[in-house]
C-alpha atoms as a PDB file:
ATOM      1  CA  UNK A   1      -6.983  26.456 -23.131  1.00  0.00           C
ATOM      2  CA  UNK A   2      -5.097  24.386 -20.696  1.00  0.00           C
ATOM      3  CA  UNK A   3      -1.145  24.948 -20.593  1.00  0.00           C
ATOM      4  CA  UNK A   4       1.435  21.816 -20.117  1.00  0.00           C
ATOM      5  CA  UNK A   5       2.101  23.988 -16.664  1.00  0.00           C
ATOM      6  CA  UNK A   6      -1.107  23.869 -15.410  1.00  0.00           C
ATOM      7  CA  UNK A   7      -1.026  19.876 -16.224  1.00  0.00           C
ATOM      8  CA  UNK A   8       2.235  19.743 -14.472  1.00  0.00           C
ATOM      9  CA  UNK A   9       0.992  21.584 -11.674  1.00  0.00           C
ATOM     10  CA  UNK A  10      -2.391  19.381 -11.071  1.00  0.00           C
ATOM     11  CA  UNK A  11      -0.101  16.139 -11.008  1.00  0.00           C
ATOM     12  CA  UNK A  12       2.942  17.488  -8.667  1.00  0.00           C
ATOM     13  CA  UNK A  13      -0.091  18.855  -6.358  1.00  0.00           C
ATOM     14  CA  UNK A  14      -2.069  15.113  -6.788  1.00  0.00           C
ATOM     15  CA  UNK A  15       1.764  13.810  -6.374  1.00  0.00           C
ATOM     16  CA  UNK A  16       1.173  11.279  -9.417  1.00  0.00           C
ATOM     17  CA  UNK A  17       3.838  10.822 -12.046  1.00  0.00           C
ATOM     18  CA  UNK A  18       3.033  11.626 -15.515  1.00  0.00           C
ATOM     19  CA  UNK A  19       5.365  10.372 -18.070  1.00  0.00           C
ATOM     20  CA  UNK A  20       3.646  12.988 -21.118  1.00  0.00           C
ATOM     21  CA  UNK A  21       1.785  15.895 -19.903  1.00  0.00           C
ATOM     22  CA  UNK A  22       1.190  16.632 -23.376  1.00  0.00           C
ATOM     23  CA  UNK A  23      -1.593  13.536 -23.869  1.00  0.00           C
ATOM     24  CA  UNK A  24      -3.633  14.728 -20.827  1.00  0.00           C
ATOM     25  CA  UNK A  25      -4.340  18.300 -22.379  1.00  0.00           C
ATOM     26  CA  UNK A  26      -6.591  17.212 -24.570  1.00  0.00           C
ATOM     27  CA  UNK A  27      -8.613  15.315 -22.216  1.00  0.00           C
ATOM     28  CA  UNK A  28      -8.446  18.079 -19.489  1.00  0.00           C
ATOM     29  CA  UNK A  29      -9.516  21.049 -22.248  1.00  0.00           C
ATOM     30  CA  UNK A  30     -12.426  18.281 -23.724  1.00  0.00           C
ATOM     31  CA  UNK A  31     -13.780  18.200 -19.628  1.00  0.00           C
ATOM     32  CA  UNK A  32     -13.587  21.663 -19.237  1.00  0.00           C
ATOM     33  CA  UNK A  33     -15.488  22.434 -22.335  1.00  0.00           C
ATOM     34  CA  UNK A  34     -18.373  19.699 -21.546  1.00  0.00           C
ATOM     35  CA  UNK A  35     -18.454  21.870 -18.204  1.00  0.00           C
ATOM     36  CA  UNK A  36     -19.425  25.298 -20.349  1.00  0.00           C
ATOM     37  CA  UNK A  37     -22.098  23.162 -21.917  1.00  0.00           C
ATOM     38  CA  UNK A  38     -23.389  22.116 -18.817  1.00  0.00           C
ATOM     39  CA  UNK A  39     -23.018  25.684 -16.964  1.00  0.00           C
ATOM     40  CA  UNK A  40     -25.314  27.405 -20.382  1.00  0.00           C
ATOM     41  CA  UNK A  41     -27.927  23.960 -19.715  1.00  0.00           C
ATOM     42  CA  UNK A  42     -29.921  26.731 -17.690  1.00  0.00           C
ATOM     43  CA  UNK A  43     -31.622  24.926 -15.265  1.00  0.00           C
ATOM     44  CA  UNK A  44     -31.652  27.510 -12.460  1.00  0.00           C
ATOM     45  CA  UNK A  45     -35.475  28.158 -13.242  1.00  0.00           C
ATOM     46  CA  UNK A  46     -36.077  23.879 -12.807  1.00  0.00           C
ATOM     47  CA  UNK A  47     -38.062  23.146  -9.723  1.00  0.00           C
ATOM     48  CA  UNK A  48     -37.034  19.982  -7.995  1.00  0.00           C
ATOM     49  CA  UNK A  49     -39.318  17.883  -6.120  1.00  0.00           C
ATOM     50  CA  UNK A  50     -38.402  16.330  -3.053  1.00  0.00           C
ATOM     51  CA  UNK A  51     -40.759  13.691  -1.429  1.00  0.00           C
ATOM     52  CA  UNK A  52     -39.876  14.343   2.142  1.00  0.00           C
ATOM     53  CA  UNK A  53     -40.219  11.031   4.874  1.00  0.00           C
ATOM     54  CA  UNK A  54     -40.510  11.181   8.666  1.00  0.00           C
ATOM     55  CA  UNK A  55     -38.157   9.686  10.767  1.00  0.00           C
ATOM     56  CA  UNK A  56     -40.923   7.446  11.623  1.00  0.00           C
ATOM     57  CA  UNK A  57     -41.494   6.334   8.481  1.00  0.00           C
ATOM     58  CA  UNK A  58     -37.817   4.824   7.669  1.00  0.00           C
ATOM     59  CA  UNK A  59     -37.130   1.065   8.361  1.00  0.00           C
ATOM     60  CA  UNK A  60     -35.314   0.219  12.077  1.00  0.00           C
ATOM     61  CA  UNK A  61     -31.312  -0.412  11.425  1.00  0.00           C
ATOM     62  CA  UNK A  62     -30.919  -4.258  12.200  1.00  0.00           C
ATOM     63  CA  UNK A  63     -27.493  -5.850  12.888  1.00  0.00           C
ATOM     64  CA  UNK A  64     -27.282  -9.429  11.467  1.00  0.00           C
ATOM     65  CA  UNK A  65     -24.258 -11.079  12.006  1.00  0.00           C
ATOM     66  CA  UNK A  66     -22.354 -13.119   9.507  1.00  0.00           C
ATOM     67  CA  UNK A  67     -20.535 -15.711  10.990  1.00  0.00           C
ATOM     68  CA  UNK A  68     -17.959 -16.869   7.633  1.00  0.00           C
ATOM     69  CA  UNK A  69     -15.152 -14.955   7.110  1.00  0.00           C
ATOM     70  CA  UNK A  70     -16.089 -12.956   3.837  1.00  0.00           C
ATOM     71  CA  UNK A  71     -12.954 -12.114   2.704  1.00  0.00           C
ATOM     72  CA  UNK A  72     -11.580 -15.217   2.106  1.00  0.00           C
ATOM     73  CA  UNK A  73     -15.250 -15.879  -0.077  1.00  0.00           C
ATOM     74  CA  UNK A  74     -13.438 -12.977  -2.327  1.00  0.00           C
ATOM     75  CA  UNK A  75     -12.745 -13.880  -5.785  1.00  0.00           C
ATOM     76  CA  UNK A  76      -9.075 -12.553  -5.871  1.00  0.00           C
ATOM     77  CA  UNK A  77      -7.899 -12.913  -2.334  1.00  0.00           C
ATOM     78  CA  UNK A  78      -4.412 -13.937  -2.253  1.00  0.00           C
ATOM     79  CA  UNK A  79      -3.258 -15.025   1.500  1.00  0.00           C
ATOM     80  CA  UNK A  80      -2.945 -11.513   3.471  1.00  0.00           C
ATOM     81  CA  UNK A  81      -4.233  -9.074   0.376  1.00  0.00           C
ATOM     82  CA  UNK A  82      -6.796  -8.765  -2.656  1.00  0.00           C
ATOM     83  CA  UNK A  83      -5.942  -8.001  -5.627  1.00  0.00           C
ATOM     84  CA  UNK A  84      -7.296  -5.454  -7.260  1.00  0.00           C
ATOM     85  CA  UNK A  85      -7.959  -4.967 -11.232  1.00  0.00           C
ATOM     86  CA  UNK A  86      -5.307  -2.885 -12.892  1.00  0.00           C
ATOM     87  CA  UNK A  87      -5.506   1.054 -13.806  1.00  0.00           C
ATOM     88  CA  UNK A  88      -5.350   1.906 -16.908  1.00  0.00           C
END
């Protein structure tokens, strides 16, 4: 089980501000427990298969300039920022 201290902890360490630890224990224990279920998945025996490519094989890195400003093509650009979509 996560404690309210441990919550307090994380977010004095992260330096973010929570108003009610109490709300983010939940969601912390719910992650923790999807965790268990994916550390008894047991996939250790899975072989993965990896199609490996020679250098030679991989495309040449091309510079192409673009000569408009793309920032100011931005949907939300306001003057000297953009504005971002809120957190919730």
């Amino acid at each position: 089980m996560v404690s309210k201290e441990e919550i307090e902890n994380v977010a004095k360490l992260m330096r973010i501000d929570l108003d009610d630890h109490v709300v983010h224990i939940d969601r912390v224990q719910k992650m923790i427990e999807y965790f268990d279920i994916l550390d008894k998945a047991g996939v250790e025996s899975e072989e993965l298969s990896v199609q490996e490519l020679s250098i030679k094989n991989l495309r040449d890195d091309k510079h192409i300039p673009y000569e408009e400003n793309l920032i100011e093509k931005l949907k939300n650009y306001k003057g000297t920022y953009v504005r971002a979509p809120k957190m919730k």
